[in-house]
C-alpha atoms as a PDB file:
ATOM      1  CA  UNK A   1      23.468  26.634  87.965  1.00  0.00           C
ATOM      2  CA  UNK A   2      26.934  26.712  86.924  1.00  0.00           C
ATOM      3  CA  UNK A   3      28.551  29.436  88.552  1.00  0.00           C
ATOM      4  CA  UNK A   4      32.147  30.152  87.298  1.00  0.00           C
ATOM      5  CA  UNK A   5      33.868  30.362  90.972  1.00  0.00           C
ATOM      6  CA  UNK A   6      37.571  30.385  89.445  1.00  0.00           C
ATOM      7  CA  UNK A   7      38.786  27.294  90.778  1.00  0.00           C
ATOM      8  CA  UNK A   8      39.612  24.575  89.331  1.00  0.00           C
ATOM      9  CA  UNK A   9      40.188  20.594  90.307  1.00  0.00           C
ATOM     10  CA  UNK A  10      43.799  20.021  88.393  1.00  0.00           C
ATOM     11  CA  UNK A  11      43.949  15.986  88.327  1.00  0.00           C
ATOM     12  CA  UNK A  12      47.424  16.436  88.106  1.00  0.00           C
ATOM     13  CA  UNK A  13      47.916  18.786  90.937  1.00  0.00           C
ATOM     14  CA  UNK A  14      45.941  16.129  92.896  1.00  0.00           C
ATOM     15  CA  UNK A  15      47.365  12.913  92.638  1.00  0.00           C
ATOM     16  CA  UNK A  16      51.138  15.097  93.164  1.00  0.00           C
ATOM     17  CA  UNK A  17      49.395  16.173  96.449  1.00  0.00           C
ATOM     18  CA  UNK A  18      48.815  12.430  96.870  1.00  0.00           C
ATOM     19  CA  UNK A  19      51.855  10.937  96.414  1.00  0.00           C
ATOM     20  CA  UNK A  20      53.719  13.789  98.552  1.00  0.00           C
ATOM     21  CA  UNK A  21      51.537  12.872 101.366  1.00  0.00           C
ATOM     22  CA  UNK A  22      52.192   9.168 100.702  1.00  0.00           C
ATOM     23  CA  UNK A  23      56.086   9.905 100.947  1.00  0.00           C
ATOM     24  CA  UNK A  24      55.325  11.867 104.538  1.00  0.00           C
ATOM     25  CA  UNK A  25      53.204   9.059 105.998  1.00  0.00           C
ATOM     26  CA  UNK A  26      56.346   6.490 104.906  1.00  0.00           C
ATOM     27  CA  UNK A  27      59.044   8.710 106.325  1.00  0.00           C
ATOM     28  CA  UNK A  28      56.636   9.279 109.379  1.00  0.00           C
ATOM     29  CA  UNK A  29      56.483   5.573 109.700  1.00  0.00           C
ATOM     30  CA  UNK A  30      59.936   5.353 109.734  1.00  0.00           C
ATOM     31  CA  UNK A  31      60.591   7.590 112.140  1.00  0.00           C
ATOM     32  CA  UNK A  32      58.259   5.712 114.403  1.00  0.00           C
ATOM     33  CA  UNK A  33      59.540   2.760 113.747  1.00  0.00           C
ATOM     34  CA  UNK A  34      63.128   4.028 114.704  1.00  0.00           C
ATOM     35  CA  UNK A  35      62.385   5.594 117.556  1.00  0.00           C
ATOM     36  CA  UNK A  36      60.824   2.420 119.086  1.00  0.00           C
ATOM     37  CA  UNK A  37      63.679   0.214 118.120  1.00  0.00           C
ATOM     38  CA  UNK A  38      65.857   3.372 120.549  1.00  0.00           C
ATOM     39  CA  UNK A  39      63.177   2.931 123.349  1.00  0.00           C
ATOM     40  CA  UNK A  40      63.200  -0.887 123.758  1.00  0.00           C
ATOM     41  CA  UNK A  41      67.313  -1.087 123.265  1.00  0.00           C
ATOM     42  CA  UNK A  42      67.448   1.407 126.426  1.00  0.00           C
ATOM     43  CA  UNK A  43      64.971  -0.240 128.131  1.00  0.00           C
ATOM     44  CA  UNK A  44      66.516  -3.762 127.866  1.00  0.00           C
ATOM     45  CA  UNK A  45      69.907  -1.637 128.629  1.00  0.00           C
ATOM     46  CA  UNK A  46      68.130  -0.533 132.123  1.00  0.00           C
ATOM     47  CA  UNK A  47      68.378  -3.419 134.658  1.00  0.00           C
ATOM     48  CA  UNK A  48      65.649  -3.315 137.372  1.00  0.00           C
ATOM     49  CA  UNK A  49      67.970  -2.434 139.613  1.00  0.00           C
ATOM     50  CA  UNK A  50      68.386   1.286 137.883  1.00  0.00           C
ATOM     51  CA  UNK A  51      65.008   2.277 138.244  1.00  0.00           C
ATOM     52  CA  UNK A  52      64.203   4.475 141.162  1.00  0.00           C
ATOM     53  CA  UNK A  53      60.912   4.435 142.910  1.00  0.00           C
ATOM     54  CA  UNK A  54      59.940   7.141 145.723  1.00  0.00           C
ATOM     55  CA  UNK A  55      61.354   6.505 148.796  1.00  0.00           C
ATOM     56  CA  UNK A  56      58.598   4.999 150.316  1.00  0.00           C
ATOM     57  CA  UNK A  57      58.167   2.509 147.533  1.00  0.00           C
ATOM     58  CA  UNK A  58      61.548   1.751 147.530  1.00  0.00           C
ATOM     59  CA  UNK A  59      61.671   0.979 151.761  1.00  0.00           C
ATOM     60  CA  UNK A  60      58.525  -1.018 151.483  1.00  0.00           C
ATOM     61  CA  UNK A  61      59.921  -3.297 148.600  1.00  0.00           C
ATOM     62  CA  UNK A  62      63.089  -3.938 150.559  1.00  0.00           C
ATOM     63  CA  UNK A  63      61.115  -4.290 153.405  1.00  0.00           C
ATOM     64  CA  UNK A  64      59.376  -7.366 151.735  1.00  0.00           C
ATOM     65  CA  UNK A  65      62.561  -8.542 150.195  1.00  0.00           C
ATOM     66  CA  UNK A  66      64.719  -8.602 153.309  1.00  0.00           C
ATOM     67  CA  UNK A  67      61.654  -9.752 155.758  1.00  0.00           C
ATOM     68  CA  UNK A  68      59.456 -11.608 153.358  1.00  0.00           C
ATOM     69  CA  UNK A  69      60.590 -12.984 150.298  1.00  0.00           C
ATOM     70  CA  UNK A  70      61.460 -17.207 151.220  1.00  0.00           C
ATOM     71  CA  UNK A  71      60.750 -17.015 154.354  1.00  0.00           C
ATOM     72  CA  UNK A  72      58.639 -20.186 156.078  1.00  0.00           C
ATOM     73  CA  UNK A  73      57.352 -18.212 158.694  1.00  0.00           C
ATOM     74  CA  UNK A  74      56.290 -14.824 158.134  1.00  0.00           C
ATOM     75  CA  UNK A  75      57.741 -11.841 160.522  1.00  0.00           C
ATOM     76  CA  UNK A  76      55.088 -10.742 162.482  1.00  0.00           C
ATOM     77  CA  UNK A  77      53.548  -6.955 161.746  1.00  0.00           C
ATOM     78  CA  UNK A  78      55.360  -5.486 164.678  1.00  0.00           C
ATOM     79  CA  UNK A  79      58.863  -6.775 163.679  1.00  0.00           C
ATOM     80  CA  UNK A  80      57.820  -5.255 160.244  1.00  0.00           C
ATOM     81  CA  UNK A  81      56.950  -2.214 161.724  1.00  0.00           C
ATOM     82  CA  UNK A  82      59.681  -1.637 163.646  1.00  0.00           C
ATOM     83  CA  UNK A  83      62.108  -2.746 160.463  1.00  0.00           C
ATOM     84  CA  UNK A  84      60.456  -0.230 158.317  1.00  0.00           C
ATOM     85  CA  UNK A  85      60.919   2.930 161.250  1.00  0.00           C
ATOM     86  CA  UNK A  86      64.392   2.258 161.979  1.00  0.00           C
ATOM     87  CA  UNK A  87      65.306   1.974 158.098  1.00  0.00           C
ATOM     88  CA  UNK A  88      63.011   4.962 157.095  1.00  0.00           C
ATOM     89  CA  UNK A  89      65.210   7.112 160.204  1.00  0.00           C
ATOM     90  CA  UNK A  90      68.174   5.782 158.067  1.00  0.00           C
ATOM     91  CA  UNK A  91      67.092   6.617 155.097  1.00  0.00           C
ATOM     92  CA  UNK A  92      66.125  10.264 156.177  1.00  0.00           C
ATOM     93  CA  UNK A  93      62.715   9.560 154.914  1.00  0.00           C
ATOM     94  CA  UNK A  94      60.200  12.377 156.996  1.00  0.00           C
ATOM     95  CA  UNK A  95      56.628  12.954 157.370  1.00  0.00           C
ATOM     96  CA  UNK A  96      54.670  15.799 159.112  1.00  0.00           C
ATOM     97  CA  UNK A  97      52.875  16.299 162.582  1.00  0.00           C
ATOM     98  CA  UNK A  98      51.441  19.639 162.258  1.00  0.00           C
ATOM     99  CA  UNK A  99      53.870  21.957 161.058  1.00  0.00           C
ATOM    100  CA  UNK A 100      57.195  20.038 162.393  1.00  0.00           C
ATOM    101  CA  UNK A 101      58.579  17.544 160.097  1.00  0.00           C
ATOM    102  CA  UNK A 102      59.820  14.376 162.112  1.00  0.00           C
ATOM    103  CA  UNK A 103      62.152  11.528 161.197  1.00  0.00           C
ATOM    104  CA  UNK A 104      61.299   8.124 159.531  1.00  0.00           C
ATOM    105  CA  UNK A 105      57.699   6.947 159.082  1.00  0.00           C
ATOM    106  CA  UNK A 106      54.659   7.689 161.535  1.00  0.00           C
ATOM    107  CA  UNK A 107      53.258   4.973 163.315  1.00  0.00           C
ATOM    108  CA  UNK A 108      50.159   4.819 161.305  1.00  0.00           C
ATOM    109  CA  UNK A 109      52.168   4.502 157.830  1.00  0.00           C
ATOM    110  CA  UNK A 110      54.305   2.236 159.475  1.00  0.00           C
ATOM    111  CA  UNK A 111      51.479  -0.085 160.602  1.00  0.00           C
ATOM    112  CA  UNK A 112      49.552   0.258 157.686  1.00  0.00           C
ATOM    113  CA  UNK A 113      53.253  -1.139 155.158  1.00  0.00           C
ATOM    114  CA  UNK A 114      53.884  -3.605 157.324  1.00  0.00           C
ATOM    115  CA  UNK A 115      50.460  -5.361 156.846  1.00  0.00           C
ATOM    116  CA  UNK A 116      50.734  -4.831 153.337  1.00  0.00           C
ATOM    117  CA  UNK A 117      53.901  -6.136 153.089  1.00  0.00           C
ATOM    118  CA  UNK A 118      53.166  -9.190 155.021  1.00  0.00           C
ATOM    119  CA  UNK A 119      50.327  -9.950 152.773  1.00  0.00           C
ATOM    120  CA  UNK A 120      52.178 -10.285 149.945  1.00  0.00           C
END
């Protein structure tokens, strides 16, 4: 059945199509390719130091650091503990009871960083 639809398959038309689509996936790559060279030169720009973690994070890994990290003999959980309530009441890290928000850490956070800490 040939059927005379009006359209018509210009080999020309094509292969231009082609070739301009080849030229977009190039510049695309490019663009990629830039754009990752930008990320990694900030990102080796950004010392460790820079990034900020939540405030809990942040207490806990000092925690370790100033408790922990070469030490011979581990503090025990309690010293831990009462490290990480005093700093979080400095930090003005909260946490609720109910409806009233109260100062530093609650004992149950508290207990349960300080054994993770320690078993690091």
């Amino acid at each position: 059945m040939d059927i005379d639809t009006g359209l018509y398959n210009h080999k020309k038309i094509v292969d231009k199509s082609v070739e301009a689509l080849k030229i977009e996936l190039s510049e695309s790559e490019a663009e990629v390719s830039r754009l990752r060279e930008l990320y990694l030169s900030e990102a080796e720009k950004t010392s460790p130091k820079e990034i900020s973690y939540p405030p809990e994070l942040q207490l806990a890994i000092d925690a370790y650091q100033e408790l922990c990290l070469n030490q011979d003999k581990l503090p025990t959980n309690k010293i831990i503990e009462e490290w990480l309530k005093v700093e979080s009441k400095n930090r003005g890290i909260t946490h609720k009871d109910g409806v009233d928000d109260l100062k530093g850490l609650s004992n149950v956070k508290a207990e349960r960083m300080a054994s993770i800490i320690k078993s690091k």
